[in-house]
N, C-alpha and C. Protein backbone atom coordinates (compact mmCIF):
# COMPACT_ATOMS: atom_id res chain seq x y z
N UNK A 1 0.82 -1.18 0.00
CA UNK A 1 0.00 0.00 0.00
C UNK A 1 0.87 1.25 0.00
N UNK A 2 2.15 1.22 1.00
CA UNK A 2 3.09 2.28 0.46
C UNK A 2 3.59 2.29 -0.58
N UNK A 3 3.37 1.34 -1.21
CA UNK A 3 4.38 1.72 -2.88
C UNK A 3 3.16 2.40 -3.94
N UNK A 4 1.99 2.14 -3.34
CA UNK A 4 0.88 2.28 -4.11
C UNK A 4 0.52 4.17 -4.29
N UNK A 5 0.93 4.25 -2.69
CA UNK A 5 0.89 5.64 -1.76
C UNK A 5 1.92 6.84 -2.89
N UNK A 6 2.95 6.19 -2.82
CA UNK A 6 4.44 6.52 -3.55
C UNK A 6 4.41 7.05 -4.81
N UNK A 7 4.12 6.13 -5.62
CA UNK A 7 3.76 5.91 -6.75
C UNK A 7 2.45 7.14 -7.29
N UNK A 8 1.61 7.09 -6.69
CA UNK A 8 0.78 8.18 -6.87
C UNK A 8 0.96 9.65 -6.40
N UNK A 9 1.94 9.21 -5.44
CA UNK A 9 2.52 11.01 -5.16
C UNK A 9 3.71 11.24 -6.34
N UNK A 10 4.19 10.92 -6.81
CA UNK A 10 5.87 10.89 -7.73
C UNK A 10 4.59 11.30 -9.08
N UNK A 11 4.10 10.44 -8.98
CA UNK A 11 3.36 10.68 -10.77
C UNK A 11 2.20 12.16 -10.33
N UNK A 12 1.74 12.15 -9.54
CA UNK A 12 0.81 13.92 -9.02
C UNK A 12 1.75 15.00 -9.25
N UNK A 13 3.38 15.05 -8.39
CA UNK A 13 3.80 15.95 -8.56
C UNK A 13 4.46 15.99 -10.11
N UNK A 14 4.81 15.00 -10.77
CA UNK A 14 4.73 15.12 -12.16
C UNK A 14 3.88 15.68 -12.94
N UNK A 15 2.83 15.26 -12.56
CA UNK A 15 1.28 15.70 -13.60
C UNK A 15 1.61 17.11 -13.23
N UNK A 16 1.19 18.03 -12.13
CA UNK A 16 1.12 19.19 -11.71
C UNK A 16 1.88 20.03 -11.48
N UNK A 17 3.68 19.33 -12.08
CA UNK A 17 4.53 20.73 -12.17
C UNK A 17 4.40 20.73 -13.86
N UNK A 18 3.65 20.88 -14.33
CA UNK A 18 3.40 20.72 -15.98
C UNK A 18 3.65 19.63 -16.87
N UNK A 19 4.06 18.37 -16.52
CA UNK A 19 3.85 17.11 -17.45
C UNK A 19 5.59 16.88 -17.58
N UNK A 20 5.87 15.31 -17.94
CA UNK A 20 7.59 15.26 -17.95
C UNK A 20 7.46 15.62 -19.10
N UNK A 21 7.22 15.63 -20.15
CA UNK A 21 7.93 16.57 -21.44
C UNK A 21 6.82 17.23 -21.89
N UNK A 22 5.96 17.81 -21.41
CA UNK A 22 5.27 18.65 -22.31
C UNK A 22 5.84 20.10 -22.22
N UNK A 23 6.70 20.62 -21.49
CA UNK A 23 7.38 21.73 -21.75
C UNK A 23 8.77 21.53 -21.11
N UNK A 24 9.37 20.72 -21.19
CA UNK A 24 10.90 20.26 -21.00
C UNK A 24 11.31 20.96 -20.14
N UNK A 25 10.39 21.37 -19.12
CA UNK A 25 10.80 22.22 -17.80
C UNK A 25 11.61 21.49 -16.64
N UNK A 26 10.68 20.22 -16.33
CA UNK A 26 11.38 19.40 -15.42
C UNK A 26 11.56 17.46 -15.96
N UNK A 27 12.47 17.16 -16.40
CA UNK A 27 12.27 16.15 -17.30
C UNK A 27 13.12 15.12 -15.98
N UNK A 28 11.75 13.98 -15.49
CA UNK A 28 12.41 12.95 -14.72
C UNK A 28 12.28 11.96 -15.29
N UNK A 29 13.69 11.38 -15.61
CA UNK A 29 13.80 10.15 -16.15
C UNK A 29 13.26 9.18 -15.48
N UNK A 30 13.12 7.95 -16.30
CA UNK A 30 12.26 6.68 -15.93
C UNK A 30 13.51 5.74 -14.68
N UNK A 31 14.50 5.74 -15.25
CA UNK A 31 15.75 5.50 -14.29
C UNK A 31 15.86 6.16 -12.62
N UNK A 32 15.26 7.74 -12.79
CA UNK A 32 15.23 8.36 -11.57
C UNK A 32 14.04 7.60 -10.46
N UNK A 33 12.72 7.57 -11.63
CA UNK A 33 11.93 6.72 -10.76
C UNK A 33 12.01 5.76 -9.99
N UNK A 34 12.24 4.88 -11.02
CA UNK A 34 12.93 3.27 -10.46
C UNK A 34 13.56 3.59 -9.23
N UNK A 35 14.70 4.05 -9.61
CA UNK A 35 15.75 4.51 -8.40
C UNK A 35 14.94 4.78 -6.67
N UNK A 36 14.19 5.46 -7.38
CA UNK A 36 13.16 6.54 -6.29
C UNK A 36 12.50 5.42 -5.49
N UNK A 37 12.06 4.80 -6.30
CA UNK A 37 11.04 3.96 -5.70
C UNK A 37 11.33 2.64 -4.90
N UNK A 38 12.49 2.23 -5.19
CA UNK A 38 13.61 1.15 -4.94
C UNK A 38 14.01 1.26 -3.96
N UNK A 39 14.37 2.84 -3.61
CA UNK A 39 15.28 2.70 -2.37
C UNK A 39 13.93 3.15 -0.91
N UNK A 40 12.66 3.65 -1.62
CA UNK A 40 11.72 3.82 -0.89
C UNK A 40 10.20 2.93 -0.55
N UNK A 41 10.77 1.41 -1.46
CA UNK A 41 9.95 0.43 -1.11
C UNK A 41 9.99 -0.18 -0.13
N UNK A 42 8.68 -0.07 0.30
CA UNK A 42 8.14 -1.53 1.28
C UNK A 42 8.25 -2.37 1.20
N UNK A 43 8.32 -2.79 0.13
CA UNK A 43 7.58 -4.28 -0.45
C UNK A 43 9.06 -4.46 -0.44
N UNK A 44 10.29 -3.89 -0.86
CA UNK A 44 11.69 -4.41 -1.18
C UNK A 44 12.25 -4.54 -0.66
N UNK A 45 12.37 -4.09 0.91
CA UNK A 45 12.97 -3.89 1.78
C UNK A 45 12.78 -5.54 2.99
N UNK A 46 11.61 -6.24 3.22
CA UNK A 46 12.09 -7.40 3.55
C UNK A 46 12.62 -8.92 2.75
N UNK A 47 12.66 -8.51 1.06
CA UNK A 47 13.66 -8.79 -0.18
C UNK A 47 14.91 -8.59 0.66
N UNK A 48 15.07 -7.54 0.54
CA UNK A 48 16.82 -7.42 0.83
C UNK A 48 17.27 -8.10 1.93
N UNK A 49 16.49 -8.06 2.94
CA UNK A 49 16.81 -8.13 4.04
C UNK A 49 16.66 -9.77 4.04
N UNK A 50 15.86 -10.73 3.59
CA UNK A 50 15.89 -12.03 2.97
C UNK A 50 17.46 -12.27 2.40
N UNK A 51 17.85 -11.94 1.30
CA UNK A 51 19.20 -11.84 0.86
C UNK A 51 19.85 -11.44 1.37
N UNK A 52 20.46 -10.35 1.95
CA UNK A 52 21.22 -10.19 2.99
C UNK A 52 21.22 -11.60 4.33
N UNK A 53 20.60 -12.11 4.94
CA UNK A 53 19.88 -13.08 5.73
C UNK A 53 20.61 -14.68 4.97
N UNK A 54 20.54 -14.90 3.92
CA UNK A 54 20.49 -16.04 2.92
C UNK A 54 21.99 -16.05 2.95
N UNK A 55 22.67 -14.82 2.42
CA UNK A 55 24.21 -14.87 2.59
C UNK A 55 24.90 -15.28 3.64
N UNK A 56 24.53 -14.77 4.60
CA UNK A 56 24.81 -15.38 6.23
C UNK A 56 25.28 -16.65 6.27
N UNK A 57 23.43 -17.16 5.77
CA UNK A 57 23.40 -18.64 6.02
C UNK A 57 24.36 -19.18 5.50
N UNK A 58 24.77 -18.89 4.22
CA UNK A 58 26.22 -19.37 3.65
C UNK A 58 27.29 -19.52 4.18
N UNK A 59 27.15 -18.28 5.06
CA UNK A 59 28.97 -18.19 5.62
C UNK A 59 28.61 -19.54 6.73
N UNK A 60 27.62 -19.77 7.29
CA UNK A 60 27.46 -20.58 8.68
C UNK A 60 27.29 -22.08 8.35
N UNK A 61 27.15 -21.87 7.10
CA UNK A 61 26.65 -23.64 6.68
C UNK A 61 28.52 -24.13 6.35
N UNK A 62 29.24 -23.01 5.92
CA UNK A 62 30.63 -23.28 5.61
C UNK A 62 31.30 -23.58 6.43
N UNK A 63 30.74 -23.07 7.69
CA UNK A 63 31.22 -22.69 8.98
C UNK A 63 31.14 -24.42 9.66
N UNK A 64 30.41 -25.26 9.03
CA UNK A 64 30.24 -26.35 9.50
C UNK A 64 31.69 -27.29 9.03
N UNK A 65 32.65 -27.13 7.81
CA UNK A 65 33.32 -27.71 7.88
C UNK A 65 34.97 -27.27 8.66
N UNK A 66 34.62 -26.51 9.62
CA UNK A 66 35.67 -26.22 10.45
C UNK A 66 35.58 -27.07 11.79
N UNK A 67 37.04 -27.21 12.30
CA UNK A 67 37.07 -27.72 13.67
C UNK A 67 36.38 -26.86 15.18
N UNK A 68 35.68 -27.87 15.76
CA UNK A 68 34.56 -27.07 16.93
C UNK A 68 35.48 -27.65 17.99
N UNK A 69 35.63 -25.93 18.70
CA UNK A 69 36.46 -26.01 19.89
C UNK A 69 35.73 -25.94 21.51
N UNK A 70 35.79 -26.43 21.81
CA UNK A 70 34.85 -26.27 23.28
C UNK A 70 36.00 -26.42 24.49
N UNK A 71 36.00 -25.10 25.47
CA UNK A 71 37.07 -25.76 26.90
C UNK A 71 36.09 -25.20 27.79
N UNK A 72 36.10 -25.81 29.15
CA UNK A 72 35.21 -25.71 29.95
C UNK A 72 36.28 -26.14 31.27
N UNK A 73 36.04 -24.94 32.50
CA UNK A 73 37.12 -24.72 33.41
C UNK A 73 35.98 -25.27 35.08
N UNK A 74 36.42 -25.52 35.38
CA UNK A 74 35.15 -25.89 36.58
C UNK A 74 36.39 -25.80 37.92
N UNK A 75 35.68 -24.79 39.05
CA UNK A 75 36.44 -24.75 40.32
C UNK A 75 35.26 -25.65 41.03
N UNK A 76 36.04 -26.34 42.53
CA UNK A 76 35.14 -27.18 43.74
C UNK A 76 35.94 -26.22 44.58
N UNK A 77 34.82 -26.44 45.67
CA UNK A 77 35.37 -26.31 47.28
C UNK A 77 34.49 -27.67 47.88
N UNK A 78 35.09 -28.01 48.50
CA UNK A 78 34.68 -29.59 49.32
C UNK A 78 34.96 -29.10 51.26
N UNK A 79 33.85 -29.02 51.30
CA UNK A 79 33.95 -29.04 53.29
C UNK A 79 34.89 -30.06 53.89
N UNK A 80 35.42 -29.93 55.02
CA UNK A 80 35.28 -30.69 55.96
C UNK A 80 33.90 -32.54 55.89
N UNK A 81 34.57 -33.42 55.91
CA UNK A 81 33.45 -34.42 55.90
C UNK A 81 33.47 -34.97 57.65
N UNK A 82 32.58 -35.84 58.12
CA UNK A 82 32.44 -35.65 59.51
C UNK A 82 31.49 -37.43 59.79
N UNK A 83 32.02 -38.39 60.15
CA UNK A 83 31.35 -39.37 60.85
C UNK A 83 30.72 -39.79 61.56
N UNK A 84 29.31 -40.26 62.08
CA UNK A 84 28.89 -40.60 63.46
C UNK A 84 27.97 -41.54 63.39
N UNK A 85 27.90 -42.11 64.32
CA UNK A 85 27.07 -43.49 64.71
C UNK A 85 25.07 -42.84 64.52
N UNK A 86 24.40 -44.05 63.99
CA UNK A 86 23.16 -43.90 64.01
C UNK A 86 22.42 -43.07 65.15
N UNK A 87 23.05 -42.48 66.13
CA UNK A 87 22.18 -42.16 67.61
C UNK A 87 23.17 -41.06 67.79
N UNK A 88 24.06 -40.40 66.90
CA UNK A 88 24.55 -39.26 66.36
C UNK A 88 25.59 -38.87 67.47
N UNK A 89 26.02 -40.57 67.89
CA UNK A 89 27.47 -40.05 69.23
C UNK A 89 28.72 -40.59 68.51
N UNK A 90 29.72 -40.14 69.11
CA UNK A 90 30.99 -40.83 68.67
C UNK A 90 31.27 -40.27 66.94
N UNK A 91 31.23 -38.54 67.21
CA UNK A 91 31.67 -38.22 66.14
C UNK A 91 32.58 -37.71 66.10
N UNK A 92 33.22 -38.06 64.55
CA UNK A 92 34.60 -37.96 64.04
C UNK A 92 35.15 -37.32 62.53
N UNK A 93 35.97 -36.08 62.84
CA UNK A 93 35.96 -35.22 61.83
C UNK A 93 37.14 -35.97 60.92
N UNK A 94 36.89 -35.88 59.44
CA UNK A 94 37.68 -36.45 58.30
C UNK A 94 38.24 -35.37 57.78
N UNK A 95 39.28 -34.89 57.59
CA UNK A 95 39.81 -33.61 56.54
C UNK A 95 39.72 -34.17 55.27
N UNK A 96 39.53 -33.24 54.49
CA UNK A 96 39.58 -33.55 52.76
C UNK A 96 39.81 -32.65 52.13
N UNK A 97 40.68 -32.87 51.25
CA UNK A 97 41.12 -31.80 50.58
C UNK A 97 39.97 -30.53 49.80
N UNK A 98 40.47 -29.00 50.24
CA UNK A 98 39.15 -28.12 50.13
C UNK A 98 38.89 -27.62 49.03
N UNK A 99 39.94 -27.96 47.89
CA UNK A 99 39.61 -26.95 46.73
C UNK A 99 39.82 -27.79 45.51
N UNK A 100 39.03 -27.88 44.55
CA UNK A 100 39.22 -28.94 43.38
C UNK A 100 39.33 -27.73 42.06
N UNK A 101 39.98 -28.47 41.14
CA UNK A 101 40.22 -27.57 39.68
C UNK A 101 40.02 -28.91 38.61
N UNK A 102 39.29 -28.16 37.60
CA UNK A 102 39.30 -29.20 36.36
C UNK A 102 39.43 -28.12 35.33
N UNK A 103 40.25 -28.41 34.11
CA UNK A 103 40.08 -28.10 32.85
C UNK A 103 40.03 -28.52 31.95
N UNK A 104 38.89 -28.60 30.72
CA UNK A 104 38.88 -30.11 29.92
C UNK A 104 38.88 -29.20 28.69
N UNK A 105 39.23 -29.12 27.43
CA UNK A 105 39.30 -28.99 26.34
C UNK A 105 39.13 -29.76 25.32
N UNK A 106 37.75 -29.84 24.64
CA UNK A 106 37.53 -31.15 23.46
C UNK A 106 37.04 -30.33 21.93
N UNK A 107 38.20 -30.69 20.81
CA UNK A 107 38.60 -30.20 19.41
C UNK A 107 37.88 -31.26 18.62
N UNK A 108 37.02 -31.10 17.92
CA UNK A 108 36.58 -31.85 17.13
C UNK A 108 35.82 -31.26 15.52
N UNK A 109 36.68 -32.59 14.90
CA UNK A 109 37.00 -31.91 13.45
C UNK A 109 35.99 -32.81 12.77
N UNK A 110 34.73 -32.55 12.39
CA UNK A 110 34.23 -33.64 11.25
C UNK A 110 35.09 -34.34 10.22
N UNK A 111 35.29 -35.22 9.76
CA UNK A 111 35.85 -35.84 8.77
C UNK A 111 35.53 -36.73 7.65
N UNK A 112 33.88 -37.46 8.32
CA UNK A 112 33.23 -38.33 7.17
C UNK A 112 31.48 -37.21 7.95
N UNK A 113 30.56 -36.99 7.44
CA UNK A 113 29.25 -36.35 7.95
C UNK A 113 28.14 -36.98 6.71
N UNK A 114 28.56 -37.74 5.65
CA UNK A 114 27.57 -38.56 5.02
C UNK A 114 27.35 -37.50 3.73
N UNK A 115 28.37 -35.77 3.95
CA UNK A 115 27.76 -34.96 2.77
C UNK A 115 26.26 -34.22 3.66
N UNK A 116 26.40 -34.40 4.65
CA UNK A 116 25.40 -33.19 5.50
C UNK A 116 26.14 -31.88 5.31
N UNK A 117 27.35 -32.16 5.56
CA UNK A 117 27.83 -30.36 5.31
C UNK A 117 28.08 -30.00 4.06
N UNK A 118 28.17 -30.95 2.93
CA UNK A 118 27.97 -29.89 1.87
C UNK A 118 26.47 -29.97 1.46
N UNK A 119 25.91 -30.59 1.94
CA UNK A 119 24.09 -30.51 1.29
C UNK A 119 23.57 -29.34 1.93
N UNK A 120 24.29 -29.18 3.00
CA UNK A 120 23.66 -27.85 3.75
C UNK A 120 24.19 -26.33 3.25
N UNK A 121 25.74 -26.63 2.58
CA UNK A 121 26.11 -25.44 2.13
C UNK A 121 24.97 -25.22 0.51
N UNK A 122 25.02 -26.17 -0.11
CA UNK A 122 23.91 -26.45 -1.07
C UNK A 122 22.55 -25.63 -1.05
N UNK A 123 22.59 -25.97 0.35
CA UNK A 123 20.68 -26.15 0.51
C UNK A 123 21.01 -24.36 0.81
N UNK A 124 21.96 -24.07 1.51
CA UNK A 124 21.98 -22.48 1.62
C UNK A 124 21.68 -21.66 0.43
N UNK A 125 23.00 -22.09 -0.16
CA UNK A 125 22.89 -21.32 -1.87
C UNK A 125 21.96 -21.53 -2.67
N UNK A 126 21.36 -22.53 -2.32
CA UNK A 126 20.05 -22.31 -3.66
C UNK A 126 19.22 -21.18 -2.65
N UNK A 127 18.74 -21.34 -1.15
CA UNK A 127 18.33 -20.52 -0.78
C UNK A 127 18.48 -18.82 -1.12
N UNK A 128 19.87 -18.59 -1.10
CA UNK A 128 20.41 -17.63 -1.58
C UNK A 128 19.67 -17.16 -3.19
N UNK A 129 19.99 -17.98 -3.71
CA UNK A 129 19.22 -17.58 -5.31
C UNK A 129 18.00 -18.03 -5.40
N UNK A 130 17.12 -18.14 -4.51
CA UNK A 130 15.59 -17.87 -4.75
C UNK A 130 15.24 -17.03 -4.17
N UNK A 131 16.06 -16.03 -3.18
CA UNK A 131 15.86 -15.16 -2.72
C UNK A 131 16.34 -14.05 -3.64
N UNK A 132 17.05 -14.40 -4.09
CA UNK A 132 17.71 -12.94 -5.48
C UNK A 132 16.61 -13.10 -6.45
N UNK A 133 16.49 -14.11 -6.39
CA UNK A 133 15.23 -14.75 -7.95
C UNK A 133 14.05 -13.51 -7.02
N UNK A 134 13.67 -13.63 -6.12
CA UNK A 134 12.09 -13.23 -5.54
C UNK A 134 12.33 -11.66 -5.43
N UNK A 135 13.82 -11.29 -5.17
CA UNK A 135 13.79 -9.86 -5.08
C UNK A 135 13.74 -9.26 -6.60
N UNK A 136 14.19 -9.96 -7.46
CA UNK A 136 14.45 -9.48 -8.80
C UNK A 136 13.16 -9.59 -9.36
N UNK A 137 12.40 -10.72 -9.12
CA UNK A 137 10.89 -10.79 -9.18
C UNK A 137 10.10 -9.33 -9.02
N UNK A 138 10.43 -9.40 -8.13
CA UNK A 138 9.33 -7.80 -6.80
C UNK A 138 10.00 -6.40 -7.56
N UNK A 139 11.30 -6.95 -7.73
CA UNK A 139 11.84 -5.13 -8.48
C UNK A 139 11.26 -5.04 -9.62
N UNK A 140 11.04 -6.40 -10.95
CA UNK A 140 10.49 -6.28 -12.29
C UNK A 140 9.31 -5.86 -12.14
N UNK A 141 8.54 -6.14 -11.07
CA UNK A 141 7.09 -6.29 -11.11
C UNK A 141 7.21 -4.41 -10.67
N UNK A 142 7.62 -4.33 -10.00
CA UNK A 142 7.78 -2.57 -9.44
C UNK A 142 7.60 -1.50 -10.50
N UNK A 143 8.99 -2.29 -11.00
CA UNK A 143 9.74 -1.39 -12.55
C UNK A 143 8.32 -1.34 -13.77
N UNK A 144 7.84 -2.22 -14.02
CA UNK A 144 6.81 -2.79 -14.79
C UNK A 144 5.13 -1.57 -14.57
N UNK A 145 5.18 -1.90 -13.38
CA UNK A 145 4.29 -0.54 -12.98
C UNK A 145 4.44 0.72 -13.23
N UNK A 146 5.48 1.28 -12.78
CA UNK A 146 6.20 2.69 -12.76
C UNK A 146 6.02 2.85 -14.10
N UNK A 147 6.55 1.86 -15.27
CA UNK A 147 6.41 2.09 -16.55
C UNK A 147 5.64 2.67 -17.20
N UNK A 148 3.53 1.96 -16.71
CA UNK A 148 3.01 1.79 -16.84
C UNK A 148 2.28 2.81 -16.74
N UNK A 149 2.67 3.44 -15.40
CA UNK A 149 2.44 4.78 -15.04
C UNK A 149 3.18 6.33 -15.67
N UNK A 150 4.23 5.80 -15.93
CA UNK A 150 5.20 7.32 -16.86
C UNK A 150 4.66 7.42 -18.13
N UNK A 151 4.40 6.01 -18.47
CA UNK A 151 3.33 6.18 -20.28
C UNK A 151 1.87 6.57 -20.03
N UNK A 152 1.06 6.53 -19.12
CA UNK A 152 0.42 7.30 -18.93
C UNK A 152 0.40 9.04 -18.52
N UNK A 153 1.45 8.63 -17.68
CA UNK A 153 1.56 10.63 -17.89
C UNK A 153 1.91 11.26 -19.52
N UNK A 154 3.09 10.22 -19.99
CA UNK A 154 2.68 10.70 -21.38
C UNK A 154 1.81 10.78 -22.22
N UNK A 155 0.74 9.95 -22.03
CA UNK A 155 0.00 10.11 -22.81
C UNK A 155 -1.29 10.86 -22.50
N UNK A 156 -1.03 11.09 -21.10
CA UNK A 156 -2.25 12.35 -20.77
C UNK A 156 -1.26 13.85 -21.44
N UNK A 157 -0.30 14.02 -21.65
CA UNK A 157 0.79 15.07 -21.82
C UNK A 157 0.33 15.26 -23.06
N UNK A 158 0.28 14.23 -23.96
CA UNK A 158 -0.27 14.33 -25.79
C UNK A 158 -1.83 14.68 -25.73
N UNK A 159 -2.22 13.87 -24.53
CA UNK A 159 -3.63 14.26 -24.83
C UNK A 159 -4.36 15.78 -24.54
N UNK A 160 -3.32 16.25 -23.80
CA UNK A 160 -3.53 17.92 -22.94
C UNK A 160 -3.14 18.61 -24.05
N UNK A 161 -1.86 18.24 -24.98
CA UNK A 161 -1.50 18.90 -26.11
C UNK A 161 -2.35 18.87 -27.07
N UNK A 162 -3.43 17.72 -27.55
CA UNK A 162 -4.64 17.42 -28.56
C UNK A 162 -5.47 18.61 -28.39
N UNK A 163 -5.86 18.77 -26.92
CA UNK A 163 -7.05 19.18 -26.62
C UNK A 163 -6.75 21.16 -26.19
N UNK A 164 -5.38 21.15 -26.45
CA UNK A 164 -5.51 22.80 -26.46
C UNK A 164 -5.39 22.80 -27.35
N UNK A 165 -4.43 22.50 -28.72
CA UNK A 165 -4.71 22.38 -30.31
C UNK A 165 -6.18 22.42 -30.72
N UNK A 166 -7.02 21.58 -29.96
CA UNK A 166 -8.45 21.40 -30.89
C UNK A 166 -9.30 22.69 -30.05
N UNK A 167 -8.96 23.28 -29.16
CA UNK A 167 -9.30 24.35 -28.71
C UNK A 167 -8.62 25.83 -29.28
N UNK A 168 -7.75 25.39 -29.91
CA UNK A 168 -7.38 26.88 -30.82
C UNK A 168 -7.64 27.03 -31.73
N UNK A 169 -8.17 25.63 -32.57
CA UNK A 169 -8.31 25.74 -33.80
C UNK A 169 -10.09 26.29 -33.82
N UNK A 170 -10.36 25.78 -32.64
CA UNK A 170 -11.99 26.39 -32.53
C UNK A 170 -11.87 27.53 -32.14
N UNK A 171 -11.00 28.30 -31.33
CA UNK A 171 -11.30 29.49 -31.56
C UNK A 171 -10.84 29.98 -32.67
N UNK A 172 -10.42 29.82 -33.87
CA UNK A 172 -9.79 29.93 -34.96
C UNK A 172 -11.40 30.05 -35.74
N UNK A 173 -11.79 28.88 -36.06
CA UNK A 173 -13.17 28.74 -36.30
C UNK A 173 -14.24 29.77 -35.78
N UNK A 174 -14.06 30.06 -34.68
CA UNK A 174 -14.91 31.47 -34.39
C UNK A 174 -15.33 32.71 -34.31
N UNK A 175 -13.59 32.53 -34.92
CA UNK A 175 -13.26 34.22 -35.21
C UNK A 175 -13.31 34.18 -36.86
């Protein structure tokens, strides 16, 4: 509905600063439109952002045939432990050592995955180009309109030119 919005304001202020060529006053190319409308679409803007999005996925699906690093550091503290008989007499303190450390580090490199990581880099890139396919889609279909619309201002421009011609020639006729 904003491109619809757009589109009818760009072609108004056309019509009403005197027509794109009926007096070569302000002549906006069909290129300017496009342009205009491209960088001020709705409709194109979650396109891009799809493709932009799709590329990603590429870098991350690639990202699968690298080595995955994981280290993980873990501190303990351990109390005092302490012994006593069922009827809670005859108790007896155990020392134990109070402070524990672990550090584990595990590197792991795919090497056989069955072709999951390249079906996935695959499955990205076609993603990628049906998303260029759908934006290039949405821009033709844009472009296609705008067209549709500048040949109509021209041809209301010839027709404004018909109709003061056939109005001079009648006053021509009347005098």
């Amino acid at each position: 509905m904003n491109n619809l919005r757009l589109l009818i304001g760009l072609l108004s202020i056309v019509l009403l600063s005197g027509g794109a060529c009926a007096y070569g006053q302000s002549v906006i190319t069909l290129e300017e439109i496009f342009e205009c409308a491209e960088t001020n679409s709705a409709q194109l803007r979650p396109s891009f952002t799809a493709q932009t999005e799709s590329e990603r996925e590429i870098s991350v699906a690639r990202s699968g045939r690298l080595p995955d690093i994981n280290a993980s550091l873990s501190l303990s503290y351990i109390g005092d432990g302490f012994t006593t008989k069922r009827n809670f007499s005859n108790y007896q303190k155990a020392p134990i050592p109070h402070l524990g450390t672990g550090l584990s580090i595990n590197i792991t490199q795919p090497v056989y995955t069955g072709g999951a990581v390249t079906s996935a880099i695959e499955l990205a890139e076609l993603k990628s180009t049906a998303a260029r396919f759908a934006t290039d889609l949405q821009r033709d279909n844009i472009r296609f309109q705008l067209t549709g619309f500048y040949l109509d201002i021209y041809k209301y421009a010839n027709l404004r030119g018909v109709v003061e011609n056939n109005i001079a020639a009648a006053r021509k006729v009347l005098q």
